[in-house]
C-alpha atoms as a PDB file:
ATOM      1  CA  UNK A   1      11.674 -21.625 -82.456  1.00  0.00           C
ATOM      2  CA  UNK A   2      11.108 -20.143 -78.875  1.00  0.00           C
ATOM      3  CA  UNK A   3      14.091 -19.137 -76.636  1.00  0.00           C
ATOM      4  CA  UNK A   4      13.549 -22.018 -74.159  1.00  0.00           C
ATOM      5  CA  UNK A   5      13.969 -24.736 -77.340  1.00  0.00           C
ATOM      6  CA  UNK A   6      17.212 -23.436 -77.675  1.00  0.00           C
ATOM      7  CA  UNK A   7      18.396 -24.239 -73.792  1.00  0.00           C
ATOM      8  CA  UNK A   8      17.069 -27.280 -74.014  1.00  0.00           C
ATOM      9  CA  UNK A   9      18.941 -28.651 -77.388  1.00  0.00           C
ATOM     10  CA  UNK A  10      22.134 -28.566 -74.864  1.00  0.00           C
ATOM     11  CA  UNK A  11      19.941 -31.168 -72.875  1.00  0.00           C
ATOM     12  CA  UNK A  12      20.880 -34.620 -74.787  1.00  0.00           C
ATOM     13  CA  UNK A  13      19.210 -37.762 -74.510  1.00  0.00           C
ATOM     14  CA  UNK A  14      21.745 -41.284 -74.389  1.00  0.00           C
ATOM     15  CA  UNK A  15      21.775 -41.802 -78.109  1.00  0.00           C
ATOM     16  CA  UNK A  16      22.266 -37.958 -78.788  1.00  0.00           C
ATOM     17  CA  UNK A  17      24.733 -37.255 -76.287  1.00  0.00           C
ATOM     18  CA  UNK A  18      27.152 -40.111 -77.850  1.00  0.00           C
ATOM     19  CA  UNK A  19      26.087 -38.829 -81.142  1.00  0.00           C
ATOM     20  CA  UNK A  20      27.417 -35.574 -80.142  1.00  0.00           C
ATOM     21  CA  UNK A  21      30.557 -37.199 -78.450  1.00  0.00           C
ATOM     22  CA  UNK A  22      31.287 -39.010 -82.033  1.00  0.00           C
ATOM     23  CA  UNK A  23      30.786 -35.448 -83.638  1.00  0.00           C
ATOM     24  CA  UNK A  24      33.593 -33.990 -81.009  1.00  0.00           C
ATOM     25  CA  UNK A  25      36.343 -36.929 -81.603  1.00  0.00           C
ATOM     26  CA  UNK A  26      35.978 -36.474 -85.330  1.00  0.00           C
ATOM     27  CA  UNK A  27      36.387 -33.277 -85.106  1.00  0.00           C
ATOM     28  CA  UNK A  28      39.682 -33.692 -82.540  1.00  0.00           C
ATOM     29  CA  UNK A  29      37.836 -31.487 -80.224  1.00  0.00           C
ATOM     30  CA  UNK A  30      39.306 -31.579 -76.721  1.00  0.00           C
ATOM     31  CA  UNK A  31      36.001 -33.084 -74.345  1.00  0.00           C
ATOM     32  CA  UNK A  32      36.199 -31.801 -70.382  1.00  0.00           C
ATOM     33  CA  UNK A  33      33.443 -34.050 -68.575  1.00  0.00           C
ATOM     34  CA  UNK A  34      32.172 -31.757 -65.628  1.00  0.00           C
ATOM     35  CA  UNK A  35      30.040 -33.462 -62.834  1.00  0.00           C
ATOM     36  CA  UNK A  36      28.225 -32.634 -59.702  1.00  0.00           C
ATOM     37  CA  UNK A  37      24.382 -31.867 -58.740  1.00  0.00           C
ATOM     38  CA  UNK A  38      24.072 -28.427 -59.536  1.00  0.00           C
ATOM     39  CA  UNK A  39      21.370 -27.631 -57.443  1.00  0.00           C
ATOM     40  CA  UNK A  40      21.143 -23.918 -57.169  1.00  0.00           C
ATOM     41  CA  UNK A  41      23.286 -21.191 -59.371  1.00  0.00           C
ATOM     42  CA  UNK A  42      25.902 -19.107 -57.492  1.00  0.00           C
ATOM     43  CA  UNK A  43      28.857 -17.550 -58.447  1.00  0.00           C
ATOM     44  CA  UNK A  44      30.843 -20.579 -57.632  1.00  0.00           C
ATOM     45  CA  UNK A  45      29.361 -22.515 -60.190  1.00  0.00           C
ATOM     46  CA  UNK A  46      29.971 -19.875 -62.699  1.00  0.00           C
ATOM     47  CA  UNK A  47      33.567 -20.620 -61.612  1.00  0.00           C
ATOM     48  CA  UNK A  48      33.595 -24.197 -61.279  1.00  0.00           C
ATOM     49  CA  UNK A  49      32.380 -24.256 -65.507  1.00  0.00           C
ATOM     50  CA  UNK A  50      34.816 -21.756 -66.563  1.00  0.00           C
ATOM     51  CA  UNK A  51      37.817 -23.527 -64.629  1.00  0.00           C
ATOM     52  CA  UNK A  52      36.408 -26.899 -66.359  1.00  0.00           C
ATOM     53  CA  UNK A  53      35.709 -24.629 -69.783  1.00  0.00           C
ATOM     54  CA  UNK A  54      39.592 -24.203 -69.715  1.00  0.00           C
ATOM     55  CA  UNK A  55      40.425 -27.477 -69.975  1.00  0.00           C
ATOM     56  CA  UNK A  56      39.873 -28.096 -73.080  1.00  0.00           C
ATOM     57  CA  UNK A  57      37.309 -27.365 -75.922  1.00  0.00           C
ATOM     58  CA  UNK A  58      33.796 -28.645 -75.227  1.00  0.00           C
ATOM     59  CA  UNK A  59      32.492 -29.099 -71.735  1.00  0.00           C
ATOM     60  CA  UNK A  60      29.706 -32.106 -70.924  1.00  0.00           C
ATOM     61  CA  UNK A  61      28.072 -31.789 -67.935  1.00  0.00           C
ATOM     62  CA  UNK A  62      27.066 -34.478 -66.471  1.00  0.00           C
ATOM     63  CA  UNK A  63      24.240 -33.601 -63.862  1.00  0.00           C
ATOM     64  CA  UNK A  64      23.830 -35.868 -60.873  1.00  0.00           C
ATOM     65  CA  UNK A  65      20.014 -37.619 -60.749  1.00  0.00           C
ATOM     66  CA  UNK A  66      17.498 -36.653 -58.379  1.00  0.00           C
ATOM     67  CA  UNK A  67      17.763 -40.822 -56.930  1.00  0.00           C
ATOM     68  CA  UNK A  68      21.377 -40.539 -56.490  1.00  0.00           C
ATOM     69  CA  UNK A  69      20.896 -36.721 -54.568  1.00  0.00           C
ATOM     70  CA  UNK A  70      18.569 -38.163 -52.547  1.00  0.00           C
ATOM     71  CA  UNK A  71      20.582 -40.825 -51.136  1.00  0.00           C
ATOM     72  CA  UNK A  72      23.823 -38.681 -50.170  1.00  0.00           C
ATOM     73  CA  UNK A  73      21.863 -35.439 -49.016  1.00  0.00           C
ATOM     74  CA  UNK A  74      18.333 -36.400 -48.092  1.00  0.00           C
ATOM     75  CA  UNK A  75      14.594 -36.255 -48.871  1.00  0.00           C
ATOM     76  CA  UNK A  76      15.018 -32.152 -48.659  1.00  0.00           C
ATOM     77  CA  UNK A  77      16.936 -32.385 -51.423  1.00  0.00           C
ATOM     78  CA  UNK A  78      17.758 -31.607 -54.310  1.00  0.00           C
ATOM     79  CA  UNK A  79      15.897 -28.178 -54.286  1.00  0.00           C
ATOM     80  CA  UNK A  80      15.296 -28.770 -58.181  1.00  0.00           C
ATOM     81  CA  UNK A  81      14.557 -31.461 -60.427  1.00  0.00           C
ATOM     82  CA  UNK A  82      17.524 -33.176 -62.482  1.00  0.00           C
ATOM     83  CA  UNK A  83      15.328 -31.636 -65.796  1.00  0.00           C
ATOM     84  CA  UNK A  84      15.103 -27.961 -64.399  1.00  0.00           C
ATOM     85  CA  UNK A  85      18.751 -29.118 -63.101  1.00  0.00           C
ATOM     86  CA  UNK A  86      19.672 -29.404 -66.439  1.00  0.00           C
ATOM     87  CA  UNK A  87      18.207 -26.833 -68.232  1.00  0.00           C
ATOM     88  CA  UNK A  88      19.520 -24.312 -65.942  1.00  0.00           C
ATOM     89  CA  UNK A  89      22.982 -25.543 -66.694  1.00  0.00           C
ATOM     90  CA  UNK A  90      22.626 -25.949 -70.526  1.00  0.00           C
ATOM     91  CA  UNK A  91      22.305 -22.061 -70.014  1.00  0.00           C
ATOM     92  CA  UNK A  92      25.861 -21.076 -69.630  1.00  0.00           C
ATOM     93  CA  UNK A  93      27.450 -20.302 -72.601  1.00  0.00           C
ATOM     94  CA  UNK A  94      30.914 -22.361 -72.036  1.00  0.00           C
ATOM     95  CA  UNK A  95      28.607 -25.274 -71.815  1.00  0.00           C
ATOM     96  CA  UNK A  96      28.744 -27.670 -75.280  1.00  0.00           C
ATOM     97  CA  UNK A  97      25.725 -30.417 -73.626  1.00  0.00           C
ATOM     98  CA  UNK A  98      24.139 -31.679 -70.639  1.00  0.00           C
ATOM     99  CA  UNK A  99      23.347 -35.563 -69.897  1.00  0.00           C
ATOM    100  CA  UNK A 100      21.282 -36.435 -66.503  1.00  0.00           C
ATOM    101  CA  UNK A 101      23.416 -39.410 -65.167  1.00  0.00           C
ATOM    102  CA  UNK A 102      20.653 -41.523 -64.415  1.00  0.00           C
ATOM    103  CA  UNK A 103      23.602 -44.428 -64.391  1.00  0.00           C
ATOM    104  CA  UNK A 104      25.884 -43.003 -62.300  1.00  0.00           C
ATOM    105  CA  UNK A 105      29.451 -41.110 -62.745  1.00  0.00           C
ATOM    106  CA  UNK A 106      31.554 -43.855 -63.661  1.00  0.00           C
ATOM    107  CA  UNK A 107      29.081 -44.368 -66.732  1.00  0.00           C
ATOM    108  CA  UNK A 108      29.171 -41.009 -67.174  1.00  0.00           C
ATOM    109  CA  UNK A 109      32.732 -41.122 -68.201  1.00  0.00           C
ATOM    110  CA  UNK A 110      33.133 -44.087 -70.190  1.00  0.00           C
ATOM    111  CA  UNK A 111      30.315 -42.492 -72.287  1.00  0.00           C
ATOM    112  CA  UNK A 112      32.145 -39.488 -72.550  1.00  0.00           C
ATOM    113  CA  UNK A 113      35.872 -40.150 -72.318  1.00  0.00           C
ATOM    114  CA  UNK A 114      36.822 -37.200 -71.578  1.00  0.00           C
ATOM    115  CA  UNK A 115      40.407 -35.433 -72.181  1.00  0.00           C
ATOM    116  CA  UNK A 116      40.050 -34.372 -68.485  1.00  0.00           C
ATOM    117  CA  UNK A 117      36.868 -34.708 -65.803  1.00  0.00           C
ATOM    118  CA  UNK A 118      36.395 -32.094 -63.216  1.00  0.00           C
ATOM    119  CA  UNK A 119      34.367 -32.430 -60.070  1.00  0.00           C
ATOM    120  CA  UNK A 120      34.548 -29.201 -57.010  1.00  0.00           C
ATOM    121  CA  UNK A 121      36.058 -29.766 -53.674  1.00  0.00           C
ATOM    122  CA  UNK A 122      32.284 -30.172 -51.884  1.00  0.00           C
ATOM    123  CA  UNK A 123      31.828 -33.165 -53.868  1.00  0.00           C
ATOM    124  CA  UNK A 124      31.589 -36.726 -52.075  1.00  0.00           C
ATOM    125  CA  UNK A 125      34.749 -38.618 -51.611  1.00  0.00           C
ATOM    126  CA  UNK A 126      33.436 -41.144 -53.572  1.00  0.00           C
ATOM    127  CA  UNK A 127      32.329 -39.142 -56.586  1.00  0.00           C
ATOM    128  CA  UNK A 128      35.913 -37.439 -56.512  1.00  0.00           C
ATOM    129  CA  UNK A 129      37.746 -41.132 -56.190  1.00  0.00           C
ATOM    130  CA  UNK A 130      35.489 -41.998 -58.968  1.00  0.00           C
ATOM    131  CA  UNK A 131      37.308 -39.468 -61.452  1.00  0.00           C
ATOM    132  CA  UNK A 132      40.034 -41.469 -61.309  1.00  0.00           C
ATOM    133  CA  UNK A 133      38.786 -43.930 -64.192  1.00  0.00           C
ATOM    134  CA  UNK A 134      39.613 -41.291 -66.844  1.00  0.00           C
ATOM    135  CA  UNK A 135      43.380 -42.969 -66.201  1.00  0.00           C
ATOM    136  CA  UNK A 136      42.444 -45.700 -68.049  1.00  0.00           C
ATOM    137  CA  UNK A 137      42.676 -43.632 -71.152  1.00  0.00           C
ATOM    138  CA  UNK A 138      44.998 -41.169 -70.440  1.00  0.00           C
ATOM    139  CA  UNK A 139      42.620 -38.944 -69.160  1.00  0.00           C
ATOM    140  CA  UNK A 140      43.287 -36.166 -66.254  1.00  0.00           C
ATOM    141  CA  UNK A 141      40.946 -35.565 -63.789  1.00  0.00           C
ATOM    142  CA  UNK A 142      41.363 -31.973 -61.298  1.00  0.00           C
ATOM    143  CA  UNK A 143      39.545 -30.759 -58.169  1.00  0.00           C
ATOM    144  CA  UNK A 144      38.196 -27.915 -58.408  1.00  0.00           C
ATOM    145  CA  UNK A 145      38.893 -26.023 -55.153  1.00  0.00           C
ATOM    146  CA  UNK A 146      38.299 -22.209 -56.056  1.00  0.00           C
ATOM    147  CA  UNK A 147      34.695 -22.544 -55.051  1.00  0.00           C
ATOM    148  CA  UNK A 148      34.281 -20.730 -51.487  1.00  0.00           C
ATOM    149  CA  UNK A 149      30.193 -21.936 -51.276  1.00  0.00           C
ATOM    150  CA  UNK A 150      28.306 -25.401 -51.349  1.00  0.00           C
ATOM    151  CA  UNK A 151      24.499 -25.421 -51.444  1.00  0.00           C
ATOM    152  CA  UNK A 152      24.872 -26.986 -47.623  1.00  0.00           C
ATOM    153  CA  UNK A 153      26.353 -23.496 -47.018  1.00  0.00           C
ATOM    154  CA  UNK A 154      23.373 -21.272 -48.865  1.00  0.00           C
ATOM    155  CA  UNK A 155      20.822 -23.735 -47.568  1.00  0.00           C
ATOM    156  CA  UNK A 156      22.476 -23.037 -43.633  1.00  0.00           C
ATOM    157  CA  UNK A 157      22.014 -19.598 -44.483  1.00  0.00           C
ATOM    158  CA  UNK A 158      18.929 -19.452 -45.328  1.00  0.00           C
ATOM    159  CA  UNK A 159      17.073 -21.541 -42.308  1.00  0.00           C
END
């Protein structure tokens, strides 16, 4: 097996991914959904999955699609492609598995059902109102607001 097959067995397909999820509630594992583009690794990020990693037992992160980027930030980004996206994440130890939303947040969370969803402060409005659906079964959702950089911020910095 080479080293870059095992990053990307984190990356799960649909059918895997609720597999996985199946695996996890049998189990009574605790499952913190984590969301948001993750389009370039800083330390913030490293904070943002340990905060979520706290919450409970296995984190799923649910990585926003290139489309849906696109549309809120521009043609400029994201920097990365949802796959290197992913595989990039899938990297951190504290992270159980990685599913590209290609449907969206809200789908994102009724796949996963989380005990609690997490989201950082520099996320949309919407995407943070969207947490909120993780009610319906007694979920929590939280905010992360320890991160002190957003990719606008490194990208300013850097032009």
């Amino acid at each position: 097996m080479e080293k870059s097959d095992i990053l990307t067995r984190k990356v799960l397909s649909g059918v895997e991914f609720d597999r996985m999820l199946a695996f996890w509630n049998f189990k009574n594992r605790s499952v913190v959904a984590l969301y948001g583009t993750f389009d370039v690794f800083h330390p913030s990020v490293f904070n943002l999955i340990t905060f979520a990693a706290e919450q409970g037992q296995e984190v799923v992160v649910g990585i926003k699609a290139d489309s849906e980027v696109k549309k809120e930030k521009g043609e400029l980004l994201p920097v990365f492609t949802q796959e290197q996206r992913a595989a990039m994440v899938s990297a951190h130890q504290l992270v159980s598995a990685v599913y590209v939303c290609e449907e969206g947040l809200e789908e994102f969370l009724r796949r996963a059902r989380p005990k609690v969803a997490v989201c950082c402060a520099h996320a949309s409005e919407a995407d943070k109102k969207a947490l909120e659906i993780v009610k319906g079964w007694n979920g929590d959702f939280k905010i992360y607001s320890g991160s002190s950089t957003s990719i606008e911020d490194i990208l300013t910095k850097y032009r």
